[in-house]
N, C-alpha and C. Protein backbone atom coordinates (compact mmCIF):
# COMPACT_ATOMS: atom_id res chain seq x y z
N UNK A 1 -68.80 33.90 -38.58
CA UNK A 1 -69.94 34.63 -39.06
C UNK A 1 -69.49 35.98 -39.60
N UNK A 2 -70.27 36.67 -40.69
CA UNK A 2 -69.82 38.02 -41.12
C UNK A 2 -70.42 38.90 -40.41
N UNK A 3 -69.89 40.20 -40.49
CA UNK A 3 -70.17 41.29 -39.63
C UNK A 3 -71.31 41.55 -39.15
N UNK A 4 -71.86 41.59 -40.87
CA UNK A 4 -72.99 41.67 -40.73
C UNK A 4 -74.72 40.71 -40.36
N UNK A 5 -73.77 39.65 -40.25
CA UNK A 5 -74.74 38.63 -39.73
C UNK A 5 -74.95 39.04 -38.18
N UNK A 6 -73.50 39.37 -37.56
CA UNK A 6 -73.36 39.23 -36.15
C UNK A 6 -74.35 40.54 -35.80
N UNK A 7 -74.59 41.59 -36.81
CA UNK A 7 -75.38 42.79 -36.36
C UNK A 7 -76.52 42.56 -36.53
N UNK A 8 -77.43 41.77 -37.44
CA UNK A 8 -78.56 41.23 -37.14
C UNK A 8 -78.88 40.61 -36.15
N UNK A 9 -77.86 39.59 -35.38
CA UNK A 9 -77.88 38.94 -34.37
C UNK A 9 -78.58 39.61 -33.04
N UNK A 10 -77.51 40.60 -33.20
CA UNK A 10 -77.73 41.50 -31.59
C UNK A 10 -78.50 42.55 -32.09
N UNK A 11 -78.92 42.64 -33.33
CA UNK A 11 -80.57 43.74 -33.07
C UNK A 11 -81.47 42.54 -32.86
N UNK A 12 -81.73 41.28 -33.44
CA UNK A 12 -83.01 40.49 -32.77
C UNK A 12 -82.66 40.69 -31.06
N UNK A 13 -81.80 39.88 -30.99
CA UNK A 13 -81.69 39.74 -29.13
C UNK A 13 -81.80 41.46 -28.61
N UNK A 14 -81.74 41.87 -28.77
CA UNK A 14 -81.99 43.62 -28.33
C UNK A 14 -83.58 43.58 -28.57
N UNK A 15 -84.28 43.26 -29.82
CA UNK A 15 -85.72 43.63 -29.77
C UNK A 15 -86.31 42.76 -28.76
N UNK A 16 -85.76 42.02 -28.75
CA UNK A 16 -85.87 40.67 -27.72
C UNK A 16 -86.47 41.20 -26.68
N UNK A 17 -85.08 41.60 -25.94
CA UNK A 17 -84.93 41.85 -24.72
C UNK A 17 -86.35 42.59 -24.20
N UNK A 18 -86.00 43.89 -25.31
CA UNK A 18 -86.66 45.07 -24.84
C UNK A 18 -88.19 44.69 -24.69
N UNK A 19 -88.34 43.73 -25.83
CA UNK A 19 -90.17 43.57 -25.70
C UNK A 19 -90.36 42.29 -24.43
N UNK A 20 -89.73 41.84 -23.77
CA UNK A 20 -89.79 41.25 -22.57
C UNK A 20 -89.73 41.83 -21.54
N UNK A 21 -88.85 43.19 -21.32
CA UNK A 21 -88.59 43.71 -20.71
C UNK A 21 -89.92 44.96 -20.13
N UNK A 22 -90.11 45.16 -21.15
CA UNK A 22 -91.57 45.50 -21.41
C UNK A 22 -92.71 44.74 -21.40
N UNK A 23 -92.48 44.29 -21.29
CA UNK A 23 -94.28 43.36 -21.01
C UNK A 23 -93.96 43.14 -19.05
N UNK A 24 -93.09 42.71 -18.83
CA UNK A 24 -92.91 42.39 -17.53
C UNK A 24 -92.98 43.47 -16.68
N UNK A 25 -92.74 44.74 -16.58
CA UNK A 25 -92.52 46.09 -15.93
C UNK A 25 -93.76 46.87 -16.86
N UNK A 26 -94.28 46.81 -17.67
CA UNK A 26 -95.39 47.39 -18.36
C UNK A 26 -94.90 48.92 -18.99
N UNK A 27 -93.88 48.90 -19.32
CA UNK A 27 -93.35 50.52 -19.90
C UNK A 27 -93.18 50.55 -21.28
N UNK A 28 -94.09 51.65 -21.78
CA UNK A 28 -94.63 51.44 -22.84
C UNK A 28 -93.62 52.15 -23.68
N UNK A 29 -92.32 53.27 -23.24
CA UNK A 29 -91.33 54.20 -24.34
C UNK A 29 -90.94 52.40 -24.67
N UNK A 30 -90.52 51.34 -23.87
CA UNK A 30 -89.66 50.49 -24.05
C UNK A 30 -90.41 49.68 -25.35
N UNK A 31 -91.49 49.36 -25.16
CA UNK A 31 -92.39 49.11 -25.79
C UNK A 31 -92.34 49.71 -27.46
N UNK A 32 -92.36 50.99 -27.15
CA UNK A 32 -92.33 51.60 -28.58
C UNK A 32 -91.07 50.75 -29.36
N UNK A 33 -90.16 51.15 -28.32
CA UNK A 33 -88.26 51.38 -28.99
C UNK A 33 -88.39 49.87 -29.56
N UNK A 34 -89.01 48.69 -28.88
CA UNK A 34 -88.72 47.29 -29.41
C UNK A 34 -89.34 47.11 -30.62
N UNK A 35 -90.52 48.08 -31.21
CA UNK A 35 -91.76 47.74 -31.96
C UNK A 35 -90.77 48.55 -33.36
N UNK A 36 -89.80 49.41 -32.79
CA UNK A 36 -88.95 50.43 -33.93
C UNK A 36 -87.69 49.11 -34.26
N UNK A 37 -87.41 48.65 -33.30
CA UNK A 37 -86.43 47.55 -33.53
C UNK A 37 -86.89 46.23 -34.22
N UNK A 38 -87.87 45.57 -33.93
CA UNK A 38 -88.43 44.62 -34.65
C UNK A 38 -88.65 44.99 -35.93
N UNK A 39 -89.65 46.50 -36.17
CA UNK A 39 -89.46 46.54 -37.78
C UNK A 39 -88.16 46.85 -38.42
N UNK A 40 -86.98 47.57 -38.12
CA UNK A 40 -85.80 47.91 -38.39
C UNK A 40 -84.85 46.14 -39.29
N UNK A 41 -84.96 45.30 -37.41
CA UNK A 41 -84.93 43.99 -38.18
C UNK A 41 -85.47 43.22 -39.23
N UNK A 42 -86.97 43.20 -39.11
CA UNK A 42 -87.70 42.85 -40.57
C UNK A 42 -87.20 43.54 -41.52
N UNK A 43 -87.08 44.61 -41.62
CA UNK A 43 -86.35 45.27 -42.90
C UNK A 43 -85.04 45.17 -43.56
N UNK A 44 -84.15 45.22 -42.72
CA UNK A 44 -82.77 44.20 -42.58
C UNK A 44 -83.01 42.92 -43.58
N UNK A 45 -83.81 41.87 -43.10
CA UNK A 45 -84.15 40.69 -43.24
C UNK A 45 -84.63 40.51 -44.42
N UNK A 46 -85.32 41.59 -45.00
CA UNK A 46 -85.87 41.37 -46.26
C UNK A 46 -85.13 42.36 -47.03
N UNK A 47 -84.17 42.94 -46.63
CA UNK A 47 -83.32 43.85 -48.22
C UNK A 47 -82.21 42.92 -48.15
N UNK A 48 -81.66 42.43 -47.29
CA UNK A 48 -80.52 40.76 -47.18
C UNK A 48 -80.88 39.56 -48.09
N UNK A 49 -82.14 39.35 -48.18
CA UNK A 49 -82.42 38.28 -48.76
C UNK A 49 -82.43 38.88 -50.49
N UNK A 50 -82.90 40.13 -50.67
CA UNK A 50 -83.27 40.35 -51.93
C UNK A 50 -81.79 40.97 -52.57
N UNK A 51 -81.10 41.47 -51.97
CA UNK A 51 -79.46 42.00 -52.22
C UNK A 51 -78.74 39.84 -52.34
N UNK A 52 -79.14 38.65 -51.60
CA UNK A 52 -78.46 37.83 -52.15
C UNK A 52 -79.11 37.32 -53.34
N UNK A 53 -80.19 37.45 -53.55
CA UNK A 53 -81.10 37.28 -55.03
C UNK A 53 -80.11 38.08 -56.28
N UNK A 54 -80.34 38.77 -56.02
CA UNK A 54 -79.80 39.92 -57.31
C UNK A 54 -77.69 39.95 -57.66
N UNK A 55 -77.39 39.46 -56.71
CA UNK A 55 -75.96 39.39 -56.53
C UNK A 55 -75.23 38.00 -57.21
N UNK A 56 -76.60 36.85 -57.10
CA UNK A 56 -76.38 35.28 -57.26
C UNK A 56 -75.98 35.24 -58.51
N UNK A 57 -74.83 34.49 -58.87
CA UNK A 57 -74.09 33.93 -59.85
C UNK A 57 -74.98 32.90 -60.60
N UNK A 58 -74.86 32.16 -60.08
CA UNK A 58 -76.04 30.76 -60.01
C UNK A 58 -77.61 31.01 -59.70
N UNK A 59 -78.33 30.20 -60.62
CA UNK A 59 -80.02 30.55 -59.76
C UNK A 59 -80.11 29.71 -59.60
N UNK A 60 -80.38 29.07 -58.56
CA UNK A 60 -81.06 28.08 -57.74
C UNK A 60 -82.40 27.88 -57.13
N UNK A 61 -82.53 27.05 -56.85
CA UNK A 61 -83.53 26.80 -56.21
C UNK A 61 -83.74 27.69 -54.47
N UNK A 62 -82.91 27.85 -54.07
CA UNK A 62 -82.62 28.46 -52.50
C UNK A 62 -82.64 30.08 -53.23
N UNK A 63 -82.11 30.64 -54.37
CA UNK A 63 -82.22 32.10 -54.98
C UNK A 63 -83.85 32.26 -55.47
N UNK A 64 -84.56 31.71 -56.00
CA UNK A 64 -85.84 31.28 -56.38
C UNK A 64 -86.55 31.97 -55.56
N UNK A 65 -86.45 30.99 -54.11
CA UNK A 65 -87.10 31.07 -53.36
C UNK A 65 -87.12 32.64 -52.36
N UNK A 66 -85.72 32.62 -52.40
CA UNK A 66 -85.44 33.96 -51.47
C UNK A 66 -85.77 35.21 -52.17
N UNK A 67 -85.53 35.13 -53.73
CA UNK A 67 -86.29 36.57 -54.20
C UNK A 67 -88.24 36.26 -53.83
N UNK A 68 -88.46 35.21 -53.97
CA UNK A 68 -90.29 35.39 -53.77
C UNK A 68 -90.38 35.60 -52.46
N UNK A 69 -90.01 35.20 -51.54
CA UNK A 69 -90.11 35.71 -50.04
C UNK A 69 -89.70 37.69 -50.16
N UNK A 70 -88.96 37.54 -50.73
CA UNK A 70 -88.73 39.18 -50.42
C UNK A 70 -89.32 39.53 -51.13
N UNK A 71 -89.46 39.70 -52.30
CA UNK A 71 -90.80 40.52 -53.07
C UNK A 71 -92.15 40.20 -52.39
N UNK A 72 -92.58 39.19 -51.08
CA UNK A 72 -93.71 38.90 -50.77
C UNK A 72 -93.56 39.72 -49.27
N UNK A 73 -92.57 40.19 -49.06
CA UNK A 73 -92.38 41.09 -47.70
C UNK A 73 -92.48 42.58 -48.03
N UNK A 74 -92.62 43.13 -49.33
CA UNK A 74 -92.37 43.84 -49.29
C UNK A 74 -93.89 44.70 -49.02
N UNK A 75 -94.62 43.78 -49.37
CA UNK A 75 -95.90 44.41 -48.51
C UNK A 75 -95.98 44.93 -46.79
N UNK A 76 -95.64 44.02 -46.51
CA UNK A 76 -95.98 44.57 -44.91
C UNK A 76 -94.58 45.56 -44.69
N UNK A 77 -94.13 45.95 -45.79
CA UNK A 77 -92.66 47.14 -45.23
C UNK A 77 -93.58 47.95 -45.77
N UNK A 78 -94.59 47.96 -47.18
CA UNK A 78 -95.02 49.30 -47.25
C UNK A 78 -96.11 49.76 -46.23
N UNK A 79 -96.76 48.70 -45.66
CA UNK A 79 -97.78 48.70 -44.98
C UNK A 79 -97.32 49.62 -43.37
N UNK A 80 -96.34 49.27 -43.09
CA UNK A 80 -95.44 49.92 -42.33
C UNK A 80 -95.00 51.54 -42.33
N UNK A 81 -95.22 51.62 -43.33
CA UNK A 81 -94.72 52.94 -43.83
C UNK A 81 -95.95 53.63 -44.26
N UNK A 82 -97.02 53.48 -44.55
CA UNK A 82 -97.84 54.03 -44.44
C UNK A 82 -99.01 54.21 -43.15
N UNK A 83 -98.57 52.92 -42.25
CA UNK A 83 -98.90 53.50 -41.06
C UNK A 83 -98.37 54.40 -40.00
N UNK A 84 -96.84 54.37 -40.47
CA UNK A 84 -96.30 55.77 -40.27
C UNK A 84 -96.77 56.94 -40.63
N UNK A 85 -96.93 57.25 -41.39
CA UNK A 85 -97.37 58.64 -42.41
C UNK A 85 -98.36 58.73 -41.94
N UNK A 86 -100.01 57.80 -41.37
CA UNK A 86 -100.71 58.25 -41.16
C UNK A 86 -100.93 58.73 -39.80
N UNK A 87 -99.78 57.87 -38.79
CA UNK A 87 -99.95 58.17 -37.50
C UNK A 87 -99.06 59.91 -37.36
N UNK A 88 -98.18 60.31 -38.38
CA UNK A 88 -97.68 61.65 -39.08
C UNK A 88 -98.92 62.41 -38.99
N UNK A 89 -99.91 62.16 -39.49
CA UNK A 89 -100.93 62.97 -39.97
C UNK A 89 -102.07 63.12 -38.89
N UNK A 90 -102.10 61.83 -37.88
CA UNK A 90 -103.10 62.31 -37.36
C UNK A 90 -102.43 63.40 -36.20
N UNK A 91 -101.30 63.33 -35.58
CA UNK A 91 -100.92 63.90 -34.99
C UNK A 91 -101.26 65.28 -34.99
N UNK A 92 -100.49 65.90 -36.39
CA UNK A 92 -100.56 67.11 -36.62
C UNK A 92 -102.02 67.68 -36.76
């Protein structure tokens, strides 16, 4: 496997952990940190797929597909990011 596969690997099993780990003991920093890790991974997941789209020699059917999945993720990353900014705002 490449490096970077193996580092996706062990951030899922890490968000894993943590959101099990958290639900079972009820601690909610842990809670946060898995909810920062799960989106971190989704994001990973969808600039991977769209970096092998744009890189592909060949278009295929499997390239096809993987740029429409990532251009169709890229909603819930902005959606993400603007519920950041607003939870920014209500704070202050």
């Amino acid at each position: 496997m490449e490096k970077r596969n193996w580092m996706i690997l062990y951030l899922a099993l890490a968000a894993f952990i943590m959101e099990w780990v958290s639900g079972i003991f009820d601690w909610d920093y842990i809670a946060v940190i898995s909810r920062f890790l799960n989106s971190l991974f989704f994001i990973i997941v969808i600039f991977s797929l769209i970096r092998e789209m744009a890189t592909a020699r060949v278009v295929t059917a499997r390239v096809i597909m993987s740029s429409v999945s990532g251009y169709l993720l890229f909603l819930p990353i902005k959606r993400i990011i603007i519920n950041i900014i607003d939870f920014q705002v209500i704070l202050t």
